[in-house]
Protein backbone atom coordinates (compact mmCIF):
# COMPACT_ATOMS: atom_id res chain seq x y z
CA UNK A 1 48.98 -20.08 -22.46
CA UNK A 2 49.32 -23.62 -24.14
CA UNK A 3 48.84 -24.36 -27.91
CA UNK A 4 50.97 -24.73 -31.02
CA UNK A 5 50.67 -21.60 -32.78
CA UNK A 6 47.71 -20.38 -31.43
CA UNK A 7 46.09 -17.70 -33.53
CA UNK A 8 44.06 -14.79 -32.51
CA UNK A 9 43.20 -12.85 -35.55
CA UNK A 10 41.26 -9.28 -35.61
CA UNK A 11 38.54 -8.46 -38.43
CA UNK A 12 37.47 -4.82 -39.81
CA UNK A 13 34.12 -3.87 -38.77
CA UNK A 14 33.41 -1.10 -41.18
CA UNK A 15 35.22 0.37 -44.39
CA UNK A 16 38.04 2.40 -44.37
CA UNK A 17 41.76 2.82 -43.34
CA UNK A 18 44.02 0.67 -41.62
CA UNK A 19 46.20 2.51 -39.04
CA UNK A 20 48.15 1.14 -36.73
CA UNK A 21 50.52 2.29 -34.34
CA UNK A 22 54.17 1.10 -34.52
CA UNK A 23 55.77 1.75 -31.92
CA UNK A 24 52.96 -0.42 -30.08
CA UNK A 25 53.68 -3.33 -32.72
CA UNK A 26 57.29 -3.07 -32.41
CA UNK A 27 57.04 -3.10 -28.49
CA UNK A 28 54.84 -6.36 -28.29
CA UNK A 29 57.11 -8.30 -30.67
CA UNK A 30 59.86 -7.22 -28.39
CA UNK A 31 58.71 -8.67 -25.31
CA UNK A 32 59.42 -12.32 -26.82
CA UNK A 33 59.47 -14.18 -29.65
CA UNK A 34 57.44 -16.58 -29.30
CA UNK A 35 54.76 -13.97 -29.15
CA UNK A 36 54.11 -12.37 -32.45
CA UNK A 37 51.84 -9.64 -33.93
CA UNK A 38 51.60 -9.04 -37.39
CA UNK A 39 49.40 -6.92 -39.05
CA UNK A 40 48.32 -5.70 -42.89
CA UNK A 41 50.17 -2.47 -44.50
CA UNK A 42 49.54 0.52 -42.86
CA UNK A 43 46.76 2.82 -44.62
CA UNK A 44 45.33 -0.17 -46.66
CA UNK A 45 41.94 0.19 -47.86
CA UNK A 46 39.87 -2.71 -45.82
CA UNK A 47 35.98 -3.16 -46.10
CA UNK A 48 34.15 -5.27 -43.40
CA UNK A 49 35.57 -8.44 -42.34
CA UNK A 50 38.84 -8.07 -44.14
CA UNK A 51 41.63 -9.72 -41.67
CA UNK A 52 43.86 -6.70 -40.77
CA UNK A 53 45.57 -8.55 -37.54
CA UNK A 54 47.00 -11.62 -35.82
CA UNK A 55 48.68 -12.71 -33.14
CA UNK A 56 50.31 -15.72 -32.61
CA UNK A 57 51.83 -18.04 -30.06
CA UNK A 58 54.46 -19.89 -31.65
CA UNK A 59 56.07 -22.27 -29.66
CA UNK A 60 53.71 -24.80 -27.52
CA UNK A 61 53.63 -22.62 -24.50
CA UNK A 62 53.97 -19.43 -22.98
CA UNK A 63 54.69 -18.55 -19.41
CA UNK A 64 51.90 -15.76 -17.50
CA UNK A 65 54.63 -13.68 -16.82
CA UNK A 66 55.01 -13.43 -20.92
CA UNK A 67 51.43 -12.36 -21.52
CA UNK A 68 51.35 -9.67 -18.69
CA UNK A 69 54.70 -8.52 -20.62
CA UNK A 70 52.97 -8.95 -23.80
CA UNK A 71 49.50 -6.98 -22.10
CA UNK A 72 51.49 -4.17 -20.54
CA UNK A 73 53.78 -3.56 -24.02
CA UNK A 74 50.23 -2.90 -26.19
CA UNK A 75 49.12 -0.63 -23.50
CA UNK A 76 46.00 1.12 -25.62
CA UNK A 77 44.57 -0.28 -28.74
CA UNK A 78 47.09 0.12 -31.18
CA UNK A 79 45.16 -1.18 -34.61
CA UNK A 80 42.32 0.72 -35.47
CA UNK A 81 40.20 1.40 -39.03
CA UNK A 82 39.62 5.24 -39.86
CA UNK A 83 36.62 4.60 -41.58
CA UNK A 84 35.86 6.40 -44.99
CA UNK A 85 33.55 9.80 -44.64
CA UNK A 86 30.49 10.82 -46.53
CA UNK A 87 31.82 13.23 -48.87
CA UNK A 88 30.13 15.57 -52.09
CA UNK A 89 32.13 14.64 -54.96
CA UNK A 90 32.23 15.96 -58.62
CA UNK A 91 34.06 15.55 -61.64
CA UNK A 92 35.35 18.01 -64.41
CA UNK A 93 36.27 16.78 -67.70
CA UNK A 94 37.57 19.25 -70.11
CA UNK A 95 37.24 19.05 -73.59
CA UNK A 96 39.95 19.89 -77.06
CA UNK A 97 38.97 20.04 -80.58
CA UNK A 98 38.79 16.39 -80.98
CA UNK A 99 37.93 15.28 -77.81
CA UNK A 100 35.50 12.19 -78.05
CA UNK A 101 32.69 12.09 -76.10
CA UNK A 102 32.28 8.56 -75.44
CA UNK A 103 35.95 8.47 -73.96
CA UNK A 104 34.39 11.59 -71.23
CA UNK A 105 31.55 8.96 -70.74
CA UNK A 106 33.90 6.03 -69.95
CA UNK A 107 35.92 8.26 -67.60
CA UNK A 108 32.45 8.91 -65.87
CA UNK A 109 31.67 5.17 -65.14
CA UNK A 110 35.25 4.65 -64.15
CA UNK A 111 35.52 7.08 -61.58
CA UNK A 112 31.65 5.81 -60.57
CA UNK A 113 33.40 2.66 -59.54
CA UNK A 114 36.16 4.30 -58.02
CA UNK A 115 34.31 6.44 -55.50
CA UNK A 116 32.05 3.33 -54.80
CA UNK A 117 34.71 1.51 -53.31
CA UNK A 118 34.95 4.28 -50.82
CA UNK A 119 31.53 4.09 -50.21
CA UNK A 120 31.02 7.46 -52.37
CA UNK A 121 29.17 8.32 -55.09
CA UNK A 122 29.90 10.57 -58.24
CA UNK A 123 26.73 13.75 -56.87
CA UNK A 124 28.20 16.04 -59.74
CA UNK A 125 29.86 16.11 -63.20
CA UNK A 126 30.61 19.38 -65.55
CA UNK A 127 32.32 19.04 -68.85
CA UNK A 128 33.82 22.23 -70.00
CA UNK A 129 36.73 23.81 -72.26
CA UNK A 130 40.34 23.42 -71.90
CA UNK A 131 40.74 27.00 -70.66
CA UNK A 132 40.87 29.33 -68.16
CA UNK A 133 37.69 30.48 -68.51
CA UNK A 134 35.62 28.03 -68.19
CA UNK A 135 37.43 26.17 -66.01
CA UNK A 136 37.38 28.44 -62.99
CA UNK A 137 33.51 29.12 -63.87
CA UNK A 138 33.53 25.04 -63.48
CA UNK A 139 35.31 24.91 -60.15
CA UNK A 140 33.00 27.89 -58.63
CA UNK A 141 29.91 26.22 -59.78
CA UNK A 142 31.28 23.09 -57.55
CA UNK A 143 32.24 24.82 -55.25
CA UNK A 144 29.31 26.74 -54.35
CA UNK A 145 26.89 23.56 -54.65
CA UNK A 146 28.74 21.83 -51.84
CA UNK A 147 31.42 20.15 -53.07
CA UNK A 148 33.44 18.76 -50.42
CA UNK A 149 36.12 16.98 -53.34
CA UNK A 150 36.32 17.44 -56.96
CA UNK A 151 38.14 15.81 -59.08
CA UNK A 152 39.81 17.85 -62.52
CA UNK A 153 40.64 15.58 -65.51
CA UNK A 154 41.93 18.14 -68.01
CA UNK A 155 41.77 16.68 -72.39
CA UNK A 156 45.61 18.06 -71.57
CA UNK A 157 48.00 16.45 -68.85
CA UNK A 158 48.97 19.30 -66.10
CA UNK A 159 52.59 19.31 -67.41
CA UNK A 160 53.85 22.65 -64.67
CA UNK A 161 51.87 25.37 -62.20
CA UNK A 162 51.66 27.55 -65.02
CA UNK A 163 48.95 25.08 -67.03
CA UNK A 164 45.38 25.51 -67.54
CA UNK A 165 44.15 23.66 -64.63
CA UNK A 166 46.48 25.49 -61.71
CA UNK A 167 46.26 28.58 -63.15
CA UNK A 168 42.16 27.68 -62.97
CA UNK A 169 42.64 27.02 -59.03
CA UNK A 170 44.46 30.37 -58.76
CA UNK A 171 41.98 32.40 -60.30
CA UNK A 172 39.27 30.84 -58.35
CA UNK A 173 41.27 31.90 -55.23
CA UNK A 174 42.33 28.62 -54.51
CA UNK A 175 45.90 27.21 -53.44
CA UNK A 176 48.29 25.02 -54.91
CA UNK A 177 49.60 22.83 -52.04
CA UNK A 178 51.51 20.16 -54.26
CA UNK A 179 52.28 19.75 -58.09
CA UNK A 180 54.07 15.90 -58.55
CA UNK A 181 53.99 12.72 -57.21
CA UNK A 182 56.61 10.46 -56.91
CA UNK A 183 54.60 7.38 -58.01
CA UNK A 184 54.26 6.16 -61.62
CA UNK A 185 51.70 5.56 -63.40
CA UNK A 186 50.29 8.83 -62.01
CA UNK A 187 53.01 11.50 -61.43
CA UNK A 188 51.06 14.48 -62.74
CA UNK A 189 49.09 14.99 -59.82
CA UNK A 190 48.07 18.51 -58.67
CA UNK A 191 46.47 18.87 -54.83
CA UNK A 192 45.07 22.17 -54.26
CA UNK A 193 42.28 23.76 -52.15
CA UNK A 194 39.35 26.10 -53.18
CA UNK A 195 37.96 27.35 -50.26
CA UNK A 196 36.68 24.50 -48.24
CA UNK A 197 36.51 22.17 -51.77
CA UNK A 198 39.47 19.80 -51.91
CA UNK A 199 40.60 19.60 -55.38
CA UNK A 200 42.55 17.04 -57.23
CA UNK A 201 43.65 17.48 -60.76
CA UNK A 202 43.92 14.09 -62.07
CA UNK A 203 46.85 12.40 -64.58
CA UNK A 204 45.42 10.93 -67.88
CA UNK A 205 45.91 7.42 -66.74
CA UNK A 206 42.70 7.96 -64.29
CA UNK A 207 41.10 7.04 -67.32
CA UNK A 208 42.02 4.14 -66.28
CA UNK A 209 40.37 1.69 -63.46
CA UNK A 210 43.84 0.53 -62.72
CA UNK A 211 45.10 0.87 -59.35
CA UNK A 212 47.07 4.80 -59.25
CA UNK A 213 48.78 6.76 -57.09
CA UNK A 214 45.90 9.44 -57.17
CA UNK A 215 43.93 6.10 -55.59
CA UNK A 216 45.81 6.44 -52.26
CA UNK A 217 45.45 10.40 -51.97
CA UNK A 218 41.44 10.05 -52.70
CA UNK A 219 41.32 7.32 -50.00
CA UNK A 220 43.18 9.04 -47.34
């Protein structure tokens, strides 16, 4: 194979994730380096057409024996996009004395663009009390409309498992799985389960359309 860095480069075909195998990468730019793969992050967010692979031939040429080297070390595809599902989503906004409407509203259009780029929309939206009363009645009523995701944006950050928002989940017989994440802006992220209804209770700064760690957990 003759040509100054030849290129070969590999497009998405649909939205999604980007997942890629290592050990497949690491292999192929093993066999010789004048043969090179490189490839975008792994679990990157791609929509149609987005370059998410190359390969290159470096040097002016390659011998045969180098490509069926280079062929054999790949093996299966090893790049792949996991492409985003069609998913019922809703939102619950909870409300203090004080709370302003028009921020709730805001937070509604934000998290509108948010799903879109996943190729979601936003099917349902409750605002309710900061308690846990009408908080669990909130994540039942999701629940049993089809929810497959909601989303929990409490007027109060979710500061420990005891707060208003897990102790919701529990009392709607749901599971905590994870309270934390070790990602700023964004740490005071709760993942929990109700029933077959993912739920995600959301840090303040979702208010915001800036890119958060809650971003990568919705994607995946």
């Amino acid at each position: 194979l003759v040509g100054s860095e030849m290129c070969i480069r590999d497009s998405a075909e649909c939205s999604g994730l980007f997942v890629v195998e290592r050990e497949g990468v690491d292999a192929l730019n093993a066999v010789n380096e004048a043969v090179t793969l490189s490839t975008i992050l792994p679990l990157t967010a791609v929509t149609p057409g987005q370059l998410i692979a190359t390969v290159k031939i470096i040097t002016f040429g390659v011998t045969s024996e180098t490509i069926r080297s280079s062929i054999a070390a790949i093996g299966s595809s090893i790049v792949r996009i996991a492409p985003f599902q069609s998913l019922v989503t809703g939102l619950i906004q909870t409300r203090l004395p004080g709370t302003k409407e028009s921020v709730l509203d805001k937070t509604v259009e934000t998290t509108q663009a948010r799903l879109e780029s996943l190729g979601l929309k936003l099917d349902r939206e409750i605002r309710c009390l900061h308690n846990v009363v009408e908080v669990p009645a909130a994540l039942k009523s999701l629940s049993e409309s089809g929810c497959d995701i909601t989303l929990v944006l409490g007027a109060s950050a979710i500061v420990d498992r005891r707060d208003v928002v897990p102790s919701a989940v529990e009392q709607s017989n749901g599971t905590i799985e994870h309270f934390g994440m070790p990602v700023d802006p964004g740490n005071l992220m709760l993942l929990a389960q109700c029933e077959q209804m993912r739920v995600l209770g959301l840090p303040g700064s979702a208010r915001s359309p800036r890119l958060l760690g809650f971003d990568w957990v919705l994607q995946r």
